[in-house]
Protein backbone atom coordinates (compact mmCIF):
# COMPACT_ATOMS: atom_id res chain seq x y z
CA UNK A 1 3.75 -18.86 23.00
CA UNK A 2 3.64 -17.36 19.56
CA UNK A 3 7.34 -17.77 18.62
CA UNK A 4 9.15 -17.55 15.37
CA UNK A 5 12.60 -19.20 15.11
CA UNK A 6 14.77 -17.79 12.26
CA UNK A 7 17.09 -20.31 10.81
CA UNK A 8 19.14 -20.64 7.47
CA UNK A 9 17.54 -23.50 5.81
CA UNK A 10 20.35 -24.39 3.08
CA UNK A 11 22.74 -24.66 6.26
CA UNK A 12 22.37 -28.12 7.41
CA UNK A 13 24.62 -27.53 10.29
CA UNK A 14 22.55 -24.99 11.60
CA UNK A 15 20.97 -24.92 15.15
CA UNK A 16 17.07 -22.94 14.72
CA UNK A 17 17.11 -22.97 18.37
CA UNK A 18 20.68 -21.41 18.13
CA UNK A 19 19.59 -18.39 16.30
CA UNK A 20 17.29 -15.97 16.18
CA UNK A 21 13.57 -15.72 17.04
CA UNK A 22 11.04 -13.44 17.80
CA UNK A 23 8.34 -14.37 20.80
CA UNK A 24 5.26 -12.40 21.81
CA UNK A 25 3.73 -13.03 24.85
CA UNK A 26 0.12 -12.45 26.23
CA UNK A 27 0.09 -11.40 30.06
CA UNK A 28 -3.19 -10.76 30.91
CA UNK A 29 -5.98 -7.81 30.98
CA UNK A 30 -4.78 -4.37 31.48
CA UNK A 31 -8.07 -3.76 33.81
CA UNK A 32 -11.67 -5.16 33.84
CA UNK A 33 -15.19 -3.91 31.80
CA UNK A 34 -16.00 -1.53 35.13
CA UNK A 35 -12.33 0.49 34.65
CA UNK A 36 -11.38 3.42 32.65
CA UNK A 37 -7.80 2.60 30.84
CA UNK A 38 -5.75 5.75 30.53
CA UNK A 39 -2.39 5.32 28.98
CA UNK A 40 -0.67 7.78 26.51
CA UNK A 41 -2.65 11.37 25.61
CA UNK A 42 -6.09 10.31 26.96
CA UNK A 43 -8.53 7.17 27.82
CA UNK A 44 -10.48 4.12 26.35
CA UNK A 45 -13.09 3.03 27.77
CA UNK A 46 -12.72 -0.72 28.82
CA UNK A 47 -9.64 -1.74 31.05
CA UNK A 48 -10.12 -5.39 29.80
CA UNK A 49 -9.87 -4.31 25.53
CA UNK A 50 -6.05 -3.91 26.56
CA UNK A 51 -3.62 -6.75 26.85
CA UNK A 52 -0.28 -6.57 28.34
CA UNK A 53 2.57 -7.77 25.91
CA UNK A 54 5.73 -9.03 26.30
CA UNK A 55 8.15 -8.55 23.00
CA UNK A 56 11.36 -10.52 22.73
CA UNK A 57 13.81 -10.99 19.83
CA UNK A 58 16.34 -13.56 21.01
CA UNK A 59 19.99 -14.17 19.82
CA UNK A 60 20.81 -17.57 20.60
CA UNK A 61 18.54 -17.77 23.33
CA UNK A 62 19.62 -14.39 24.78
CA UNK A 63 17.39 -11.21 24.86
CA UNK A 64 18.40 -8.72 21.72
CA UNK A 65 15.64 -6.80 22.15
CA UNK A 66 12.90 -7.06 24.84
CA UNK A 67 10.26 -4.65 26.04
CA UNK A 68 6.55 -4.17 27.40
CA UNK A 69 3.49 -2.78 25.42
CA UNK A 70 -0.36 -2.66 25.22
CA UNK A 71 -2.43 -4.37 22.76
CA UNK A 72 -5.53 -2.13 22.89
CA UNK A 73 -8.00 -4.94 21.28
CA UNK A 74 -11.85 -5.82 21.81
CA UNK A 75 -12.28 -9.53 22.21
CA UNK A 76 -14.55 -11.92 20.67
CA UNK A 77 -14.85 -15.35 20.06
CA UNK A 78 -11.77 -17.02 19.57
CA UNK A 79 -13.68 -18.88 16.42
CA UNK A 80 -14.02 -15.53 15.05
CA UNK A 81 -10.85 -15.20 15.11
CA UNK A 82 -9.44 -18.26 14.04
CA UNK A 83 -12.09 -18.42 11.02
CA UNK A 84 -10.71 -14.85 9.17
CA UNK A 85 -7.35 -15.53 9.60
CA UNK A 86 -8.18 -19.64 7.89
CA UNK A 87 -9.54 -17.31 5.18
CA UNK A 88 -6.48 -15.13 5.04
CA UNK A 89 -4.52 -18.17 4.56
CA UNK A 90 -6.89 -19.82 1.57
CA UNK A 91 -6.46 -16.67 -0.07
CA UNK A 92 -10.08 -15.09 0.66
CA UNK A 93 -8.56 -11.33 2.22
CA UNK A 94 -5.16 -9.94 2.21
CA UNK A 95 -4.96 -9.14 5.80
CA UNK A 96 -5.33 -10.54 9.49
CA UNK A 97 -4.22 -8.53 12.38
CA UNK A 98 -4.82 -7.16 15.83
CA UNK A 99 -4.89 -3.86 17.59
CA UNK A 100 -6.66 -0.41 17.83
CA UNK A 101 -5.67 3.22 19.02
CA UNK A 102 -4.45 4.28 22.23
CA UNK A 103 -2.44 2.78 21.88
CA UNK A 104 -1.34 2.28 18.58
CA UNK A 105 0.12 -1.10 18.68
CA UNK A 106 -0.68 -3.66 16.39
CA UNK A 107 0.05 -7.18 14.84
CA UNK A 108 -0.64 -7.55 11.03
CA UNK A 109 -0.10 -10.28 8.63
CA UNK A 110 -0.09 -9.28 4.80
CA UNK A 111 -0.31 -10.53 2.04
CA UNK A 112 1.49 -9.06 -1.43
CA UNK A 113 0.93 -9.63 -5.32
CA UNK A 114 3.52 -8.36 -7.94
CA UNK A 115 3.95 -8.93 -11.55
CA UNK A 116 6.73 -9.20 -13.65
CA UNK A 117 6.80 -11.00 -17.38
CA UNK A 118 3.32 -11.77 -16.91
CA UNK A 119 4.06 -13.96 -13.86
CA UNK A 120 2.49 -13.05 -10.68
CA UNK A 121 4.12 -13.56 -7.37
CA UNK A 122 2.84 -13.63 -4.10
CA UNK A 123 5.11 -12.74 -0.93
CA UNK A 124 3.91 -12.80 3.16
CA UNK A 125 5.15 -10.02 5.45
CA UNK A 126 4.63 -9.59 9.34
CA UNK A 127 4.53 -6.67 11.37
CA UNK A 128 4.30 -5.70 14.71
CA UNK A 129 3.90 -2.22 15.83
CA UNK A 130 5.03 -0.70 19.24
CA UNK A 131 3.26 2.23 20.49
CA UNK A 132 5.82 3.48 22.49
CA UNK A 133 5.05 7.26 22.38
CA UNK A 134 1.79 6.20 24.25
CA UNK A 135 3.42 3.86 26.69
CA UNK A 136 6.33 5.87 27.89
CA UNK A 137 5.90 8.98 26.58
CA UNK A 138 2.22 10.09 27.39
CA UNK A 139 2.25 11.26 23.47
CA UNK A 140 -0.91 10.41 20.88
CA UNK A 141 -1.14 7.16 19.16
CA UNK A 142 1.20 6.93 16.61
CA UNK A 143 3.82 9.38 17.31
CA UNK A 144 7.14 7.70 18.23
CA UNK A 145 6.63 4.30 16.99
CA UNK A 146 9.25 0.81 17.09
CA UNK A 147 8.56 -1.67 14.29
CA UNK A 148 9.85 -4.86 13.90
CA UNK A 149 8.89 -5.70 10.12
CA UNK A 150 9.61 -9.35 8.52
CA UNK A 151 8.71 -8.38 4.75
CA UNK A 152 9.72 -12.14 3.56
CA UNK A 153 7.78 -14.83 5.73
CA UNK A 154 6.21 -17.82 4.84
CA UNK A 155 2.48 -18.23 4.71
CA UNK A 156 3.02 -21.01 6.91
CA UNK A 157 4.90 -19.40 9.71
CA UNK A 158 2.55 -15.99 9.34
CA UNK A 159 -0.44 -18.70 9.38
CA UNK A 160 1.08 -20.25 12.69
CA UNK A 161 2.05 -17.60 14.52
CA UNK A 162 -0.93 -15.62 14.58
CA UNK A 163 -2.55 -18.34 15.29
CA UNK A 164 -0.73 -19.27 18.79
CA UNK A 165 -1.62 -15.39 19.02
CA UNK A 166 -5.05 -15.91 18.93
CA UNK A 167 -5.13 -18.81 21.18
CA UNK A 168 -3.38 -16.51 23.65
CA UNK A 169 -5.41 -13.23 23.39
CA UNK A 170 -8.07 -15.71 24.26
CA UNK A 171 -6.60 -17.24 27.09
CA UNK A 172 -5.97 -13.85 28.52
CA UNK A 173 -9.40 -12.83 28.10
CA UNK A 174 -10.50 -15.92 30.36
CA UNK A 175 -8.17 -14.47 32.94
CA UNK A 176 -5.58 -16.85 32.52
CA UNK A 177 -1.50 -16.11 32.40
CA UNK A 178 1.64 -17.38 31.34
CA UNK A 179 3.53 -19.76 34.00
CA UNK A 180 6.60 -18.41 35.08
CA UNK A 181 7.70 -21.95 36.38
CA UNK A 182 7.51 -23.33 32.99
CA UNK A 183 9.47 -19.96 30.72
CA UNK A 184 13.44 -19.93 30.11
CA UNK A 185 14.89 -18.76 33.35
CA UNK A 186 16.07 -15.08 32.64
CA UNK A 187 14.11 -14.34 29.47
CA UNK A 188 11.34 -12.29 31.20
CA UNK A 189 14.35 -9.76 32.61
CA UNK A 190 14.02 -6.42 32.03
CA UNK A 191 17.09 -3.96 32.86
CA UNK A 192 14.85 -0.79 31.99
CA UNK A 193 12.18 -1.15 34.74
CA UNK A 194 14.56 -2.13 37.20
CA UNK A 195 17.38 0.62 36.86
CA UNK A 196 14.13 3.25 36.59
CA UNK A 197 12.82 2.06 39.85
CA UNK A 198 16.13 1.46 41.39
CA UNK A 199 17.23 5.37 40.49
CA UNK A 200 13.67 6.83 42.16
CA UNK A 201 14.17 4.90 45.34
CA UNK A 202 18.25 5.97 45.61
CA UNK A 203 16.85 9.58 45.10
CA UNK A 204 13.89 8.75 47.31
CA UNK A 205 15.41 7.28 49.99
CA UNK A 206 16.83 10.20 52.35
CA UNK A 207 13.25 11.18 53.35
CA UNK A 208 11.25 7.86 52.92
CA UNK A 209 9.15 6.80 55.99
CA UNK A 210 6.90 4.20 56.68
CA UNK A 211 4.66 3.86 59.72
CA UNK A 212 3.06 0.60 58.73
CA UNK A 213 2.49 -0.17 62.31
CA UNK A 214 0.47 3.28 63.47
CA UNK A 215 -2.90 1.31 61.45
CA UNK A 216 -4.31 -1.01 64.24
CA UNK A 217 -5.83 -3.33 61.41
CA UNK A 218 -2.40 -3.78 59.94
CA UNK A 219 -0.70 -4.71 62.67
CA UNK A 220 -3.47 -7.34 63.87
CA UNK A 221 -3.28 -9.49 61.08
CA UNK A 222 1.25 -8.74 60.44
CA UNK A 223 1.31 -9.83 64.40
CA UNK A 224 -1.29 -13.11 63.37
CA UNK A 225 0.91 -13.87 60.55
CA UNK A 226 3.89 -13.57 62.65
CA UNK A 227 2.37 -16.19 65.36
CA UNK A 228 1.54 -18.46 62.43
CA UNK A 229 5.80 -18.63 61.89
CA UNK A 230 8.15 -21.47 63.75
CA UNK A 231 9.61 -19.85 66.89
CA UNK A 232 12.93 -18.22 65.68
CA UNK A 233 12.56 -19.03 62.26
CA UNK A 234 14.20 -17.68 59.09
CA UNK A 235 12.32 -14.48 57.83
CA UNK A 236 12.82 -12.42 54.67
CA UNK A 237 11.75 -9.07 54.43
CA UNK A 238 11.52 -8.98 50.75
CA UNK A 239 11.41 -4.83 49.19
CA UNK A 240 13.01 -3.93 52.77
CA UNK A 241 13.73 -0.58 52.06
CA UNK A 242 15.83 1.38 54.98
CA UNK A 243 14.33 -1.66 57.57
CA UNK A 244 11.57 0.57 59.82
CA UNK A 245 9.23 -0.46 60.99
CA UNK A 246 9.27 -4.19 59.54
CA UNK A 247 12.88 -5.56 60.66
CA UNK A 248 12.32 -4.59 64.44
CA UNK A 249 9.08 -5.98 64.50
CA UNK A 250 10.46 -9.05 63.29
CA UNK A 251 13.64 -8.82 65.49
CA UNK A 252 11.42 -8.53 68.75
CA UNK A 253 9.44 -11.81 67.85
CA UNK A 254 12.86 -13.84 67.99
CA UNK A 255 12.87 -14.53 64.31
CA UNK A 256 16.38 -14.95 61.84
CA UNK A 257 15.72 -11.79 59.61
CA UNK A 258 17.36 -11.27 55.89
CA UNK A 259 16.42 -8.26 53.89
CA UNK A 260 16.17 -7.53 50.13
CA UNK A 261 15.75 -4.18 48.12
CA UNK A 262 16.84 -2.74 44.60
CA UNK A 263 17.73 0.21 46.07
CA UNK A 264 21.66 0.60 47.21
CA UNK A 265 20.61 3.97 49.01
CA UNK A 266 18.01 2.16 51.05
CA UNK A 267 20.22 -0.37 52.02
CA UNK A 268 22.73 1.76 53.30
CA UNK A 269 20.41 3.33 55.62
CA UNK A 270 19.24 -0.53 56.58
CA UNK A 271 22.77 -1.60 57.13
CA UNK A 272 23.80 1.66 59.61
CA UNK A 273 20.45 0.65 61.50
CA UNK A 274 20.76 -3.17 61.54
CA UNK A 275 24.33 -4.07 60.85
CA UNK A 276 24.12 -7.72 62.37
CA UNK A 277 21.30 -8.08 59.44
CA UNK A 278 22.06 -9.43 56.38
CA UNK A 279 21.24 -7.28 53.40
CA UNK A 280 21.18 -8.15 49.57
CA UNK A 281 20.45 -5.52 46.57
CA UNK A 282 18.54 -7.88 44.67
CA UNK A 283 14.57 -7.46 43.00
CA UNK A 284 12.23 -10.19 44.39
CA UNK A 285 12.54 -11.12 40.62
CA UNK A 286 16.61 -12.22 40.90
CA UNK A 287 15.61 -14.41 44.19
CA UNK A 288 17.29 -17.64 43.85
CA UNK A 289 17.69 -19.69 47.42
CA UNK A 290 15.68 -22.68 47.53
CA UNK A 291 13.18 -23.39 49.90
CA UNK A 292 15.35 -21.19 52.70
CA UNK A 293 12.79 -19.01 54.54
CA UNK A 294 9.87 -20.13 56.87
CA UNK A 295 7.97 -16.71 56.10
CA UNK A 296 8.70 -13.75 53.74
CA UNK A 297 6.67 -10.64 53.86
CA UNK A 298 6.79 -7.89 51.29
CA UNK A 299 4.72 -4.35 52.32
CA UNK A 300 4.35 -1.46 49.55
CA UNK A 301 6.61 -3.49 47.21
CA UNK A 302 5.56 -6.34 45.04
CA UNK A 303 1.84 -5.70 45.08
CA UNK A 304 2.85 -2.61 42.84
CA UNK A 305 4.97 -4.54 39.79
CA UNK A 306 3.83 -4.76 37.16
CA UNK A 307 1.91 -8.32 35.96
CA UNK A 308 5.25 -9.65 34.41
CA UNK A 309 6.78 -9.07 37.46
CA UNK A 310 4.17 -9.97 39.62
CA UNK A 311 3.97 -13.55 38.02
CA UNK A 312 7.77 -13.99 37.77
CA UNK A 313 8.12 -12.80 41.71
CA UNK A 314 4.99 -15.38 42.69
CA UNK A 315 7.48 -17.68 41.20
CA UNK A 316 10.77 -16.92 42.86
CA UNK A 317 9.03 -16.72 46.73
CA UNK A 318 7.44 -19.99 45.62
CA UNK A 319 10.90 -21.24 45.51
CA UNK A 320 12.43 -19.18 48.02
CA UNK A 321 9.81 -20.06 50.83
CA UNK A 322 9.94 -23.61 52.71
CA UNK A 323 6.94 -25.95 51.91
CA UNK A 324 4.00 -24.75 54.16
CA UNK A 325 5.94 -21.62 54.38
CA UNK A 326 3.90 -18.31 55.00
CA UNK A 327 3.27 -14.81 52.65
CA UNK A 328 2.40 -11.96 53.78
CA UNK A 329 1.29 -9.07 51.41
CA UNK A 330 0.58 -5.61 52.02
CA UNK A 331 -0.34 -2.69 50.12
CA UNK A 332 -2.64 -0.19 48.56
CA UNK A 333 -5.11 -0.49 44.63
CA UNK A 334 -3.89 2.66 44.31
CA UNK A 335 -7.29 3.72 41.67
CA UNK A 336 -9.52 1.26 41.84
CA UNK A 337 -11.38 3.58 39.23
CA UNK A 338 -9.01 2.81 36.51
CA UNK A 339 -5.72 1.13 35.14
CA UNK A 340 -2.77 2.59 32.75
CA UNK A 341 -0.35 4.30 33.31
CA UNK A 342 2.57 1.92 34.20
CA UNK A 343 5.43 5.12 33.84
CA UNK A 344 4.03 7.39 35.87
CA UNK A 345 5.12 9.57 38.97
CA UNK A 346 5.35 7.85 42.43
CA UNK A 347 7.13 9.58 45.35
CA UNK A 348 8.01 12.66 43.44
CA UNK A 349 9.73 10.26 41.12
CA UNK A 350 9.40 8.22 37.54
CA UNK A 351 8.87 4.95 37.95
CA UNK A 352 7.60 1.85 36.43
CA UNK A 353 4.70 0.32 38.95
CA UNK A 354 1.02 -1.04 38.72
CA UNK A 355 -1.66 -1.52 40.89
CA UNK A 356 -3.90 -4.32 41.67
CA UNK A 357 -7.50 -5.45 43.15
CA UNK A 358 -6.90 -7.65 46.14
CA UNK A 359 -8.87 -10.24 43.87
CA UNK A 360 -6.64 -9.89 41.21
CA UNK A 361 -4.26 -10.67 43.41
CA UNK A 362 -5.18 -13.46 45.56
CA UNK A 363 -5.85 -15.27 41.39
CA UNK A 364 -2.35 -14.45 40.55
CA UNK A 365 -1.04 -15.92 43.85
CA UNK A 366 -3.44 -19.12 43.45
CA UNK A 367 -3.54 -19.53 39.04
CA UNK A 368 -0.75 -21.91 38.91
CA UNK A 369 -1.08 -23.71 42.21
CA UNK A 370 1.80 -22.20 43.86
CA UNK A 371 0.17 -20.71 46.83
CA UNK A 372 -3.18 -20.97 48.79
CA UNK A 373 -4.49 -17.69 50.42
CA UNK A 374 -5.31 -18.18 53.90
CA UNK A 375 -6.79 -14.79 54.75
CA UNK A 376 -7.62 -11.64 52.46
CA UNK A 377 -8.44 -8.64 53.94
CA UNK A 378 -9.48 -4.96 52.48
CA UNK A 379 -9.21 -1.93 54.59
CA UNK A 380 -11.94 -0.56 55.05
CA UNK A 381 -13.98 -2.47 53.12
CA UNK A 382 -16.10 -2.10 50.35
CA UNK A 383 -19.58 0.03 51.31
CA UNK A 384 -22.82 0.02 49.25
CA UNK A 385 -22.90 3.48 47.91
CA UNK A 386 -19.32 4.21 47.31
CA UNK A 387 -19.63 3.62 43.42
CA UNK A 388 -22.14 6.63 43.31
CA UNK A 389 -19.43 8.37 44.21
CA UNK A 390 -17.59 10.48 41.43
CA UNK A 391 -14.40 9.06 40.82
CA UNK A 392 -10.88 11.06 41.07
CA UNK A 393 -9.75 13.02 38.48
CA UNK A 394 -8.67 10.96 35.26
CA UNK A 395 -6.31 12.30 32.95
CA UNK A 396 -7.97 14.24 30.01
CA UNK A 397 -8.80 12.91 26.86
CA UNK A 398 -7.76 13.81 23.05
CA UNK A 399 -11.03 15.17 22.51
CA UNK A 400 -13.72 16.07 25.66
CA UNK A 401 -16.43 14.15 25.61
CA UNK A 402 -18.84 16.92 25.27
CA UNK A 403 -17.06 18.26 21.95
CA UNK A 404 -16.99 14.98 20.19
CA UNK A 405 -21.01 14.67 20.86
CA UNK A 406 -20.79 18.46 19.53
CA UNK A 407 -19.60 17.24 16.00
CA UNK A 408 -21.56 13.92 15.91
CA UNK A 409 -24.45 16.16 16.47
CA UNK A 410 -23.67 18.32 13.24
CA UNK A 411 -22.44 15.77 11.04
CA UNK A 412 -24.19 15.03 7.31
CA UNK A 413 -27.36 12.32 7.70
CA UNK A 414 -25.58 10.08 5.41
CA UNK A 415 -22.27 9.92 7.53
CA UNK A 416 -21.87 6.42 8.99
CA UNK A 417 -23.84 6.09 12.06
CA UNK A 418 -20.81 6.09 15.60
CA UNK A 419 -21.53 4.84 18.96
CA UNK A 420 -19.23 5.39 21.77
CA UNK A 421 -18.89 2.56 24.09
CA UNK A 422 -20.72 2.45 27.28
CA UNK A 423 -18.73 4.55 29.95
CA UNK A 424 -17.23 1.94 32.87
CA UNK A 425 -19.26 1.83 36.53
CA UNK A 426 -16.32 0.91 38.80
CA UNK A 427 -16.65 -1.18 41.99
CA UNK A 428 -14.81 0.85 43.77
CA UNK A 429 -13.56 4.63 43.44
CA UNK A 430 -11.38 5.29 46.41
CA UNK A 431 -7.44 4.29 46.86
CA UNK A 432 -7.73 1.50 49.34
CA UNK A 433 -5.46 -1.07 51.30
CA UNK A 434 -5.11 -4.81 51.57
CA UNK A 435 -3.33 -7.43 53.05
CA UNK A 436 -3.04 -11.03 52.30
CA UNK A 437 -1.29 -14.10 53.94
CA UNK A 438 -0.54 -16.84 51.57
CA UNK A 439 0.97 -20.63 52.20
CA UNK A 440 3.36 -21.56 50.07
CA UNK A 441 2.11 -25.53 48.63
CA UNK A 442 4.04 -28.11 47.88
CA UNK A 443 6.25 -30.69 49.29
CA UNK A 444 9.48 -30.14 47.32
């Protein structure tokens, strides 16, 4: 990870561990070449030139200040990379950094030359820029910004950290993603996303209705995955909500039924329906039995977290679920068209979600070995000629396309020469459902 530990060197007593540090972590594309990415006041063109971030500045080992961004960043060759910031550090350029508009987050590490006497220093700062205006505010780039600035670093530390940086942005552009299994237990936690989503399904929760059951397809493969369980076996409904339609389903095959949720409202309404069940306000995120349940399913719930989340929850079930225990998955890519967007309006209500290809998926749920997918299923599946379709409508950008051709079209014939990236042809434009059933590996 690129991690900077803050220490007091002329204290040889003192702990670096102990102390403070700042960590950024790469989590993976925000979308792929065919998607639109709309986040803040408008689009860019290329789901996969934005990275999701994590940002953590640690006080012995606990989170100070933590949060999620986009690095909006076209990738190249991680030898590119790695050869201007080696001349950065010989002395060649004064600057190395990462990140674009839309948002505006970036990365930089500068370098600074002063005089005094007729003796010239030279100093090392690093910044990194949060665009959080774009991310949580749908505002332009640039317009409520969160810095964390380090205007005294060593060229050695700079020189490193950018460096694991690089490595990372690179691994995330090969589709790869941090481990959950292998990260300080805790330190991905995020109260803000949890008490949003938790206060949208309380509100949400006196008219919320599922009928999960009324789509023949769906119940096929739930009732194949339920015949795939030990007779009587211990079952967690993990994102439960109020309990219909999943817990009676569950309770008529004979199986020992648990429920999770976030939401205290939804619960309620679960407990005066099931009482003899037992009920837990807990994220999939906080699960911490040990290999407890023969099957867990989890229907329009952890599909839509975000990729932190997603990972981190991959993690827990992986724990959670018996060896040779069974997943079960179900839910909706909600735009296939596009990505963005993570604070955004769901049931009338703010919350913080994302939404996922079932192939994005099924790699998440197989990248670090913890499950194998069994079955994957999209409903209806794809057809030939649905990409000529036109997609939905996309939030509007800064500028319309057919203004910004206006003034490229009247501008001077020495004005340098712009060319707009080639617009995304998505796979798919239309919301559709999957399911998946997973089996949980391992002997342990």
């Amino acid at each position: 990870m690129a991690r900077i530990q803050f220490h007091v060197p002329e204290d040889d007593q003192a702990d670096p561990a102990a102390l403070t540090s700042l960590e950024v972590r790469v989590w993976g594309l925000g979308g792929d070449p065919q998607q639109f990415f709309n986040i803040g006041s408008g689009t860019n063109f290329n789901g996969a030139a934005n990275t999701w971030l994590e940002v953590l500045y640690t006080l012995r080992g606990v989170n100070l200040l933590y949060t999620r961004n986009f690095l909006h960043h076209y990738h190249g060759p991680l030898e590119n990379s790695l050869e201007q910031l080696d001349k950065f550090a010989a002395g060649e350029t004064d600057h190395f950094g990462y990140g674009d508009v839309l948002p505006e987050t970036g990365m930089s590490l500068e370098r600074h030359t002063h005089t005094f006497n007729d003796q010239t220093y030279t100093s090392y700062s690093l910044e990194i820029l949060l665009d959080t205006g774009a991310v949580f505010n749908f505002t332009s780039p640039g317009e409520e910004l969160v810095t964390f600035k380090f205007p005294h670093i060593s060229l050695e530390i700079g020189v490193s950290f950018m460096r694991q940086l690089a490595h990372e942005l690179d691994q995330a552009n090969q589709g790869r993603h941090p481990d959950p299994g292998k990260l300080p237990s805790g330190s991905g936690d995020w109260p803000f996303a949890l008490q949003l989503n938790r206060q949208a399904y309380n509100l949400a929760a006196a008219e919320y209705q599922e009928q999960y059951f009324a789509t023949p397809a769906l119940t096929e493969q739930f009732d194949a995955w339920l015949q795939a369980l030990p007779p009587g076996g211990q079952v967690l409904d993990a994102g439960c909500g109020h309990g219909d339609p999943v817990i009676p389903r569950l309770l008529a095959h004979g199986f020992q039924v648990s429920g999770i949720d976030i939401s205290p409202e939804m619960l309620r309404r679960a407990r005066e329906r099931f009482p003899a069940i037992p009920f837990s306000n807990l994220a999939i995120t906080q699960l911490d039995q040990q290999a407890e349940f023969d099957g867990v399913c989890s229907l329009s719930s952890m599909l839509y977290l975000d990729p932190v989340d997603f990972f981190h929850a991959i993690y827990r079930l992986y724990r959670a679920l018996k060896p040779g225990g069974l997943l079960f998955l179900y839910g909706y890519d909600t735009h296939p068209a596009w990505r963005g967007h993570p604070f955004d309006q769901v049931l009338h209500q703010w919350m913080w979600s994302w939404t996922r290809s079932l192939d994005e998926a099924v790699g998440a749920l197989e990248e670090h070995g913890y499950f194998s997918v069994l079955q994957a299923v999209e409903m209806p599946p794809v057809i030939e000629d649905e990409s000529d379709e036109q997609p939905g409508e996309q939030p509007s950008t800064p500028v319309p396309l057919d203004e910004f051709n206006a003034i490229l079209d009247h501008l001077p014939p020495e004005a340098a020469q712009i060319k707009l990236p080639a617009l995304p042809v998505p796979r798919r434009n239309q919301a559709f459902a999957y399911t998946i059933i997973a089996r949980r590996n391992g002997n342990d």
